[in-house]
Protein backbone atom coordinates (compact mmCIF):
# COMPACT_ATOMS: atom_id res chain seq x y z
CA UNK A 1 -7.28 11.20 -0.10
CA UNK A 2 -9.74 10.58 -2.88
CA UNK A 3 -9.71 7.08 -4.32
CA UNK A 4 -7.76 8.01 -7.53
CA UNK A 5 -5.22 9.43 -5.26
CA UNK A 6 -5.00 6.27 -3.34
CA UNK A 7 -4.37 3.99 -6.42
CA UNK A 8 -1.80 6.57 -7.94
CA UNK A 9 0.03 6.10 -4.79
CA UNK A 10 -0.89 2.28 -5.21
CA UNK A 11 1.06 1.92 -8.40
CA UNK A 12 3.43 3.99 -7.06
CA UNK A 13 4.12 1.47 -4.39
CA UNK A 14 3.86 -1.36 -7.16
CA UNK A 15 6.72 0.26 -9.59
CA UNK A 16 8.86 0.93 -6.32
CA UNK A 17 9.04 -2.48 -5.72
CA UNK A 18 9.28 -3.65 -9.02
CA UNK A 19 12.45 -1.24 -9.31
CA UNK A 20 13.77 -2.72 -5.71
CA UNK A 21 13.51 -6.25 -7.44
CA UNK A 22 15.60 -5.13 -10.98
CA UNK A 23 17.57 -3.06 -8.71
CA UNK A 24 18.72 -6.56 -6.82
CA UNK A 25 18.96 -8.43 -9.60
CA UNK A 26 21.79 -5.91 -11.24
CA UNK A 27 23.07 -6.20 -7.97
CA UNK A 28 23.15 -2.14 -7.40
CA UNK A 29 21.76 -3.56 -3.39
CA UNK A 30 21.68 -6.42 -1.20
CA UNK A 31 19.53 -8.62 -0.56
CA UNK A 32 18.93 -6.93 3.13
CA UNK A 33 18.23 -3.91 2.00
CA UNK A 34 15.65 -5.03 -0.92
CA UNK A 35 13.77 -6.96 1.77
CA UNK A 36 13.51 -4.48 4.00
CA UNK A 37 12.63 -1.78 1.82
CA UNK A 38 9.74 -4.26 0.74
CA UNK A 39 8.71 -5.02 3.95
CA UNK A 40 8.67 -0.64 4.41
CA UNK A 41 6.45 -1.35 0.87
CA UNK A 42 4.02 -4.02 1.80
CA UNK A 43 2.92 -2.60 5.34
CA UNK A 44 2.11 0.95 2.94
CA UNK A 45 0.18 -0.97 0.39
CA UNK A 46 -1.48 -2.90 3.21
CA UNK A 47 -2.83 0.46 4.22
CA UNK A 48 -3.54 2.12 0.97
CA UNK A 49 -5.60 -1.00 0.22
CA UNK A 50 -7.30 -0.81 3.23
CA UNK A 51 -8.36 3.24 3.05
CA UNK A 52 -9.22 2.39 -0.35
CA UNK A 53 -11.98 -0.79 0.97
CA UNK A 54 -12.98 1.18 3.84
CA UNK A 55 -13.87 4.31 1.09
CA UNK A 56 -15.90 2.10 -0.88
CA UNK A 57 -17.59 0.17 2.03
CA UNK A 58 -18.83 3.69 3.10
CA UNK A 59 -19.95 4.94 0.22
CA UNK A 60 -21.36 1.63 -0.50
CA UNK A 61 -23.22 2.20 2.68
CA UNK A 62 -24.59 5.81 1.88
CA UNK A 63 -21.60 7.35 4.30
CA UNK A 64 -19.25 9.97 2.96
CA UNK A 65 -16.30 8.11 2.20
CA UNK A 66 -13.60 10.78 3.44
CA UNK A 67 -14.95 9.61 6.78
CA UNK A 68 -12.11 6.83 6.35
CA UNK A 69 -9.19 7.17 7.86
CA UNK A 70 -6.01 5.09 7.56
CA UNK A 71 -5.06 2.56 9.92
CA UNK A 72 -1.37 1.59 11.45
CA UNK A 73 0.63 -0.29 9.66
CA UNK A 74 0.44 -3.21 12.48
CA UNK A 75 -3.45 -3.02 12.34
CA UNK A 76 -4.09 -4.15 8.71
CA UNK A 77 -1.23 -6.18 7.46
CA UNK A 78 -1.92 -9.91 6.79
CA UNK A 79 -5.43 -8.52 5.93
CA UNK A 80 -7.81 -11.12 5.56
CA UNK A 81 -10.82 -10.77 2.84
């Protein structure tokens, strides 16, 4: 994925959400099922963000920055900078 891809699926992601939170709020779902579908939402942003640093830390480096790859889920949430 090129970077532009990444962030398009990004705010993808973002809108999702956003939609899971009016969607709750009209009450059209449960509570439940909006967290968990966030949760699904978080651990995916989690990983787009981290493609998307490890892109730019290789081309920041001089590397060819499709040489990143994405990480499980379980690897990069709670992502410290």
């Amino acid at each position: 994925m090129r970077d532009d891809e990444i962030l398009g699926r990004i705010k993808e992601l973002v809108d999702e959400e956003h939609g899971l939170r009016t969607r709750l709020e009209a009450g059209e779902l449960t509570t439940d099922e909006e967290n968990a579908r966030v949760q699904q939402l978080e651990a995916a942003l989690d990983q787009c963000w981290d493609l998307l640093r490890q892109r730019r830390a290789r081309r920041g480096a001089g590397d060819d920055p499709d040489g990143a790859a994405s990480r499980p889920a379980g690897q990069v949430e709670n992502y410290q900078q």
